[in-house]
N, C-alpha and C. Protein backbone atom coordinates (compact mmCIF):
# COMPACT_ATOMS: atom_id res chain seq x y z
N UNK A 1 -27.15 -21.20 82.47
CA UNK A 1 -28.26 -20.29 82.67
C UNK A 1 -28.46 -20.11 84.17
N UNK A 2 -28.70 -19.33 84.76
CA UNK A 2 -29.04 -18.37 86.01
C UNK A 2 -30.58 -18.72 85.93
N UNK A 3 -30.13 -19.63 87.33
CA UNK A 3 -31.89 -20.34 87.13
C UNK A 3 -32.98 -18.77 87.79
N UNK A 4 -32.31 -17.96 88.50
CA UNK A 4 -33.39 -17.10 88.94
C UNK A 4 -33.75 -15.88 87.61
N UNK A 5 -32.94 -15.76 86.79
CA UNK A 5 -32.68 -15.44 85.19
C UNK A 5 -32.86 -15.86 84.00
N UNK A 6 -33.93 -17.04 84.06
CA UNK A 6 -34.28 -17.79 82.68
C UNK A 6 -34.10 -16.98 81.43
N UNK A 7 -33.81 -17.49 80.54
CA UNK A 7 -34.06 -17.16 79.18
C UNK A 7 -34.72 -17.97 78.45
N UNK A 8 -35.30 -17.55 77.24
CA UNK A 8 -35.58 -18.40 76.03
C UNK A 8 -35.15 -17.86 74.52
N UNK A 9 -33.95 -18.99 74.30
CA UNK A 9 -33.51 -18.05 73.03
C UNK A 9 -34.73 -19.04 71.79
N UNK A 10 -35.07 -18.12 70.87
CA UNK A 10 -35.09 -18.42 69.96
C UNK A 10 -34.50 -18.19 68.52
N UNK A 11 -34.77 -19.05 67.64
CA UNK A 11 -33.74 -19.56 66.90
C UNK A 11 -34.31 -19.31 65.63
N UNK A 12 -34.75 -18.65 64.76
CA UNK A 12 -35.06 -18.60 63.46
C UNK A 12 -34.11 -19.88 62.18
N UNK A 13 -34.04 -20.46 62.18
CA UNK A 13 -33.01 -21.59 61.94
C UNK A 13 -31.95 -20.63 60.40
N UNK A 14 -30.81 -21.20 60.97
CA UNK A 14 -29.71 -20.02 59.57
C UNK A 14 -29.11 -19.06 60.46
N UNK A 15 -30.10 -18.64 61.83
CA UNK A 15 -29.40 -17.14 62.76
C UNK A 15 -28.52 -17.87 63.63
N UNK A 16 -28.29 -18.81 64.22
CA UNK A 16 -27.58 -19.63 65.15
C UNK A 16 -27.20 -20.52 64.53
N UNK A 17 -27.75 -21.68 64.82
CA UNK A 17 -27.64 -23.26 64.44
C UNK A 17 -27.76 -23.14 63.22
N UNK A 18 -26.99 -23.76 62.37
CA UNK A 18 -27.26 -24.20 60.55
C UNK A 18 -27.35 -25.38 60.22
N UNK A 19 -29.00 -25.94 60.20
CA UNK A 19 -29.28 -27.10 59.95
C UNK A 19 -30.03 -27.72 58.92
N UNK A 20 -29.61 -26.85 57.91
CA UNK A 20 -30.24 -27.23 56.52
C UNK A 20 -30.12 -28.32 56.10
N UNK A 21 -28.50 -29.12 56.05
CA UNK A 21 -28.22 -30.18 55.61
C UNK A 21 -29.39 -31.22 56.56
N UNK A 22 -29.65 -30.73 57.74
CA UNK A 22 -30.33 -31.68 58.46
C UNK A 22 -31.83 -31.69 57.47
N UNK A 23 -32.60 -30.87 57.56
CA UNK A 23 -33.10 -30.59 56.67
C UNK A 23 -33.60 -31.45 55.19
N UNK A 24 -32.49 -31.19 54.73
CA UNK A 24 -32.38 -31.51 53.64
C UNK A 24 -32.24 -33.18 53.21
N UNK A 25 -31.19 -34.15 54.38
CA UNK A 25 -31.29 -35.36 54.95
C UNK A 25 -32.63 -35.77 55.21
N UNK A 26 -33.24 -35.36 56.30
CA UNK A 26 -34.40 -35.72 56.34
C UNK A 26 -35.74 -35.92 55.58
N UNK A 27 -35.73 -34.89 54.70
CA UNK A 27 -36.90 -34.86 53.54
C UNK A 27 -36.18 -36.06 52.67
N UNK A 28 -34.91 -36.15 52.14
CA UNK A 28 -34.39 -36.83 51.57
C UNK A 28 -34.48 -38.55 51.70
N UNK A 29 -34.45 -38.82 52.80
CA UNK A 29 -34.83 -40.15 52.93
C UNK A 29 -36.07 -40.50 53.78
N UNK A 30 -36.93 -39.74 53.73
CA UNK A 30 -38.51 -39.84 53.76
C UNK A 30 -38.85 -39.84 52.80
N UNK A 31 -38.79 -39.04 52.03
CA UNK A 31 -39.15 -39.21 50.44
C UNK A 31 -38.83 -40.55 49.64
N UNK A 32 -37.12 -40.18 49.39
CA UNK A 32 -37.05 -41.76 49.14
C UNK A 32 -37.60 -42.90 49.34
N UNK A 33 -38.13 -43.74 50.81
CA UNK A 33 -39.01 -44.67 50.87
C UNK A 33 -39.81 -44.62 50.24
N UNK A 34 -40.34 -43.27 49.50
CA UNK A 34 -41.75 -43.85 48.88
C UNK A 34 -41.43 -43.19 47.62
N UNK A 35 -39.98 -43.55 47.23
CA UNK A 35 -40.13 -43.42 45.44
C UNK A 35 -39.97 -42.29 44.94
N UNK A 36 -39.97 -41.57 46.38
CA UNK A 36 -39.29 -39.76 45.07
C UNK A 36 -37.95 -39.21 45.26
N UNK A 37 -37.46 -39.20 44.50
CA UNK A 37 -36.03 -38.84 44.91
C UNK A 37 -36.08 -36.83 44.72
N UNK A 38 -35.58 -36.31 45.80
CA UNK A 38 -35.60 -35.60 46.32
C UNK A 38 -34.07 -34.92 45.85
N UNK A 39 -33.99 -33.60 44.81
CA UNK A 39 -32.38 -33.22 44.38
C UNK A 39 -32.34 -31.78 45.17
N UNK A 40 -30.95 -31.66 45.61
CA UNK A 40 -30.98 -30.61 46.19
C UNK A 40 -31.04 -29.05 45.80
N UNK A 41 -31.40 -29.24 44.42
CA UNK A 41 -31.77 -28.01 43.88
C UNK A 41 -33.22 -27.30 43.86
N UNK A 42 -33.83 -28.74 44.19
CA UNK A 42 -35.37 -28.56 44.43
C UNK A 42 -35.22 -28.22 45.90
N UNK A 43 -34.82 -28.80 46.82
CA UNK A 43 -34.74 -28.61 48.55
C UNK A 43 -34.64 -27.25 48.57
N UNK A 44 -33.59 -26.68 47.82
CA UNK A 44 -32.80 -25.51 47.83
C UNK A 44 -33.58 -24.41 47.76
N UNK A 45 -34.60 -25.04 46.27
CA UNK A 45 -35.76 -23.33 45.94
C UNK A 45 -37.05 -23.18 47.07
N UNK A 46 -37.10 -24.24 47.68
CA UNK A 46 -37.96 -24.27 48.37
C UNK A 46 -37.50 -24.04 50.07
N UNK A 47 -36.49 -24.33 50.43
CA UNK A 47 -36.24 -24.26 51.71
C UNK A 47 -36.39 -23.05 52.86
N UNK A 48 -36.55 -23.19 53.97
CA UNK A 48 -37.39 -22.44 54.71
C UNK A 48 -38.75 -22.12 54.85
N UNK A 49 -39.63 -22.65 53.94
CA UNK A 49 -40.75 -23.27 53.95
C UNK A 49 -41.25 -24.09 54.83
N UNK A 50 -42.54 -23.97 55.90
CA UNK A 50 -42.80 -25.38 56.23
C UNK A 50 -43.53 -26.27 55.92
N UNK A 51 -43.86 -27.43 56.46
CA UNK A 51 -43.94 -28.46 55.56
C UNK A 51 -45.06 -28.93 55.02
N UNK A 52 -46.69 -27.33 55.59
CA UNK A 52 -47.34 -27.62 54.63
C UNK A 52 -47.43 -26.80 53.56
N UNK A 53 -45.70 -26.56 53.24
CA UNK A 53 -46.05 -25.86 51.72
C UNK A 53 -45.02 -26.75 51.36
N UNK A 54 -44.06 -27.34 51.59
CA UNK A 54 -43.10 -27.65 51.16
C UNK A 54 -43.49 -29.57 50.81
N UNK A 55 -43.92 -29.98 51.72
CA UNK A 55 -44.63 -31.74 51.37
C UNK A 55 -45.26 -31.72 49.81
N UNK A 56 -46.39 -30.72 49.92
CA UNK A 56 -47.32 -30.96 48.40
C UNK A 56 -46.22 -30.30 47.40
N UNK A 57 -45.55 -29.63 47.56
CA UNK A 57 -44.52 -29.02 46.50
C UNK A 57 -43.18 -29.98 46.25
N UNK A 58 -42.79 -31.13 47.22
CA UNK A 58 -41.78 -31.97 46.45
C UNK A 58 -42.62 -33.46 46.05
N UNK A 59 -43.89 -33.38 46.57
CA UNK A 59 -44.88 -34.67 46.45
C UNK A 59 -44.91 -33.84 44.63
N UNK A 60 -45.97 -33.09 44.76
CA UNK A 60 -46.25 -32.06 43.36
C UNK A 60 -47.95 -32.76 43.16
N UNK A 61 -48.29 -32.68 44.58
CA UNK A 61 -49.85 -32.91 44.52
C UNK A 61 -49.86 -32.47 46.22
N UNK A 62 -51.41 -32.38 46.14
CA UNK A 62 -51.44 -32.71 47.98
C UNK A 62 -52.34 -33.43 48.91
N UNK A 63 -51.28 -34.40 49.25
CA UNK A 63 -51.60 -35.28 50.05
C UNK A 63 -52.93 -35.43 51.03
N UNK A 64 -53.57 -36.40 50.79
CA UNK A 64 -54.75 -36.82 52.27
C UNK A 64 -54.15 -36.52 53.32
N UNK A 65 -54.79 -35.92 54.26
CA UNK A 65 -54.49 -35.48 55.46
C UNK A 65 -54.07 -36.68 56.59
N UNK A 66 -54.11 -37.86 56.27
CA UNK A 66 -53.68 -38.93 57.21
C UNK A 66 -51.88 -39.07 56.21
N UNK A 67 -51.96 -39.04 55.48
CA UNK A 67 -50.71 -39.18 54.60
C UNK A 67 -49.90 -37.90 54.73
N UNK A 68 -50.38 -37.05 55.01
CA UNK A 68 -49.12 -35.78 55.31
C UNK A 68 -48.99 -35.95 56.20
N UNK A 69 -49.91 -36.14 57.28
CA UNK A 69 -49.53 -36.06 58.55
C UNK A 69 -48.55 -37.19 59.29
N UNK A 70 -48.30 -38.52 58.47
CA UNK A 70 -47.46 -39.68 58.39
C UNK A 70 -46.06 -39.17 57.74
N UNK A 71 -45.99 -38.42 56.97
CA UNK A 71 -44.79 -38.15 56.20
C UNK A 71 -44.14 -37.22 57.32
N UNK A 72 -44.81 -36.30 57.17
CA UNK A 72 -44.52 -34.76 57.86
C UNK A 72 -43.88 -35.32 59.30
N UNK A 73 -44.73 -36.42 60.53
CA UNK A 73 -43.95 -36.73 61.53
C UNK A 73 -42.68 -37.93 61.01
N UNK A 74 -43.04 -38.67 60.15
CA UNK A 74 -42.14 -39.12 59.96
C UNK A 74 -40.65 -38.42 59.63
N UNK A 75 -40.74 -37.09 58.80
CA UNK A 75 -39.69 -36.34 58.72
C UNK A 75 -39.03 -35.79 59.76
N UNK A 76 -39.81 -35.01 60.47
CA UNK A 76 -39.59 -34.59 61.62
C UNK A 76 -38.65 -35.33 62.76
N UNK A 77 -39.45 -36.40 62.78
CA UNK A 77 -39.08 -37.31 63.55
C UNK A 77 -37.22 -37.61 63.64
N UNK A 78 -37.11 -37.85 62.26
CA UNK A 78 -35.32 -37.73 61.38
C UNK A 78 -34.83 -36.56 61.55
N UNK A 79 -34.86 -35.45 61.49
CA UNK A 79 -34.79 -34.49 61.49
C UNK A 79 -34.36 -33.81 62.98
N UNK A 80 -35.08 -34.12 64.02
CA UNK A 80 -34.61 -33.89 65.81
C UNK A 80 -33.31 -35.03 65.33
N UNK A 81 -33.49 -36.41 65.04
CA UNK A 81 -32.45 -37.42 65.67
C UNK A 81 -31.17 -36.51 64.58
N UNK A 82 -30.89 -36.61 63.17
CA UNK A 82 -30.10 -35.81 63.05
C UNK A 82 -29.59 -33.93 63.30
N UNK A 83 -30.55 -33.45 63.97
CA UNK A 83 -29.89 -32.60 64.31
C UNK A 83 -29.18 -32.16 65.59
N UNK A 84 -29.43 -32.98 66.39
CA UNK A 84 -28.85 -33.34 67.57
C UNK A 84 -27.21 -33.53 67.15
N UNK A 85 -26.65 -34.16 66.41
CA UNK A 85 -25.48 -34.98 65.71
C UNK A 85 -24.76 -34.34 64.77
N UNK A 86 -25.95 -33.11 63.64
CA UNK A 86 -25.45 -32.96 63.11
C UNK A 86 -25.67 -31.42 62.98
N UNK A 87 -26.03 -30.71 63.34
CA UNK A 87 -26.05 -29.08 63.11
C UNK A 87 -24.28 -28.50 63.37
N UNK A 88 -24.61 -27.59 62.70
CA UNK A 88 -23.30 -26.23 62.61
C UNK A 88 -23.51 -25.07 63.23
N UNK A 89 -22.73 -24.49 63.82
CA UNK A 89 -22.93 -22.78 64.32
C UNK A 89 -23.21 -22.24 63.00
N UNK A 90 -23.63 -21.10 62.98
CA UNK A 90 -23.53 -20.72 61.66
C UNK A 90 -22.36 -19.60 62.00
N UNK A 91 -21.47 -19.58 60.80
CA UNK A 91 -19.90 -18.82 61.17
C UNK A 91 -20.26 -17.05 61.43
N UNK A 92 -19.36 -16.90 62.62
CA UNK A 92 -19.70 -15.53 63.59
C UNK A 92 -20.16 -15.66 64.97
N UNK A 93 -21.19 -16.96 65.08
CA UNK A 93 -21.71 -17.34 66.54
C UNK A 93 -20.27 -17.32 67.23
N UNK A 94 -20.60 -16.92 68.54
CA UNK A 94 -19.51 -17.47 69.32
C UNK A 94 -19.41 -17.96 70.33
N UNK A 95 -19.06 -19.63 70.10
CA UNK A 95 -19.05 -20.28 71.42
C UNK A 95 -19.71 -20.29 72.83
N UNK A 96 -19.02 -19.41 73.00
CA UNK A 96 -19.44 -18.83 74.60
C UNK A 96 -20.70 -18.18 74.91
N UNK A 97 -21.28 -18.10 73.90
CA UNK A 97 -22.70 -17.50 73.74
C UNK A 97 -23.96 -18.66 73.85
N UNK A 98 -23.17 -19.98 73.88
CA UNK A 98 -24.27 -21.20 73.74
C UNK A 98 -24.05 -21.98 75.38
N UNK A 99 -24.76 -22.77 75.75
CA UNK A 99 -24.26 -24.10 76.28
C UNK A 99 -23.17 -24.41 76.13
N UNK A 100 -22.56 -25.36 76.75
CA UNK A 100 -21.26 -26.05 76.61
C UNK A 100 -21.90 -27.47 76.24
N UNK A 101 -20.98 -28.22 75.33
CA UNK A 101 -20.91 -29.43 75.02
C UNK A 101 -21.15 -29.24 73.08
N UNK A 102 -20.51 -27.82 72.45
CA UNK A 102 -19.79 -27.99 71.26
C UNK A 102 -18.57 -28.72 71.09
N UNK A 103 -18.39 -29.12 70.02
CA UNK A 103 -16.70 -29.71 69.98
C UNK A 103 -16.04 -28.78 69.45
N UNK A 104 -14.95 -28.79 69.76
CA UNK A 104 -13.70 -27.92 69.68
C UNK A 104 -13.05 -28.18 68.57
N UNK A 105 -13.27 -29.16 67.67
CA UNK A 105 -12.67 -29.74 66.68
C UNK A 105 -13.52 -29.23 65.55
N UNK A 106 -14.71 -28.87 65.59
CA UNK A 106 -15.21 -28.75 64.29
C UNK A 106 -15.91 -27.70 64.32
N UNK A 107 -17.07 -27.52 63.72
CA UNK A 107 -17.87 -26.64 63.32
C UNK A 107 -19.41 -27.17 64.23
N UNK A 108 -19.37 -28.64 64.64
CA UNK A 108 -20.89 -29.10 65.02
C UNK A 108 -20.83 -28.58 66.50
N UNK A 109 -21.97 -28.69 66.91
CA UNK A 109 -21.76 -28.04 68.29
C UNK A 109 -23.52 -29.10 68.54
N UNK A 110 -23.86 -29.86 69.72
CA UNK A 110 -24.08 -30.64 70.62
C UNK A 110 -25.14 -30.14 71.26
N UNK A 111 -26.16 -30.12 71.82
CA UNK A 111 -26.55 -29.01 72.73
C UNK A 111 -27.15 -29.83 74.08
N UNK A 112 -26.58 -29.51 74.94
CA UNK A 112 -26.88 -29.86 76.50
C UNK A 112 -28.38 -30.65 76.73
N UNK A 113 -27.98 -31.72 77.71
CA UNK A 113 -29.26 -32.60 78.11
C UNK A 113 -30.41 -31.95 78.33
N UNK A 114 -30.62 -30.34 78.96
CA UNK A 114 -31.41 -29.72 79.35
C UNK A 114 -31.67 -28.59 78.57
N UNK A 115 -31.33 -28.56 76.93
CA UNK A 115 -31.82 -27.71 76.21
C UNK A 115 -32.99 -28.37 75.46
N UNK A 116 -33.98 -28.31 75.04
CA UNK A 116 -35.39 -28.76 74.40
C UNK A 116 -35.04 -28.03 72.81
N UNK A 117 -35.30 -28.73 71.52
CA UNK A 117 -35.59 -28.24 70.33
C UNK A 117 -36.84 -28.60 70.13
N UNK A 118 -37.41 -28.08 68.98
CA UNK A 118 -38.74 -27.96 68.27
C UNK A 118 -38.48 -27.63 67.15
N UNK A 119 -39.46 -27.98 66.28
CA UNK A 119 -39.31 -27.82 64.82
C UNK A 119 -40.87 -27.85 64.32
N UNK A 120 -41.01 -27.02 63.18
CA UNK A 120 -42.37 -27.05 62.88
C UNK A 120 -42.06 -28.13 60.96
């Protein structure tokens, strides 16, 4: 980036980066600790949702507000550490259009010490 040229891309998640599986990991073993097993057909009808529609809809009640708000960062929380590791371009991106520090070997691509994510 052309520091006198900033940008800010944003990312609708699916338009760039494809990090569903991250996603989907994450709810998955947050849930689990507390006894719900989480199938990916349910992740699936619901996904792209955030997570205050999507928590009370795989809970299938809704949660005290100290208890979502424990789950919800707790997900989250999984969710940055695997997607750092584990996101995909989504196929068509091209390379040269991102940061450097994708691998060349696969499909995951890395993103630079000085890029910031967020997630709602």
């Amino acid at each position: 980036m052309n520091p006198k040229n900033p940008a800010i891309l944003w990312d609708m998640d699916g338009t760039i980066v494809d990090s569903k599986d991250c996603h989907f990991h994450a709810w998955f073993d947050t849930l689990k600790k507390r006894g719900i097993d989480l199938t990916e057909e349910v992740f699936t009808s619901s996904f792209g949702r955030n997570n205050m529609i999507s928590l009370p809809f795989y809970l299938g009640y809704q949660p005290e507000p100290e208890v979502f708000n424990e789950i919800a960062h707790e997900k989250e929380s999984l969710f940055l550490e695997m997607v750092l590791e584990d996101s995909k371009l989504v196929p068509g991106v091209e390379p040269g259009w991102l940061p450097p520090r994708r691998t060349e070997s696969s499909r995951l691509w890395h993103p630079p010490a000085n890029l910031k994510l967020s997630t709602n």
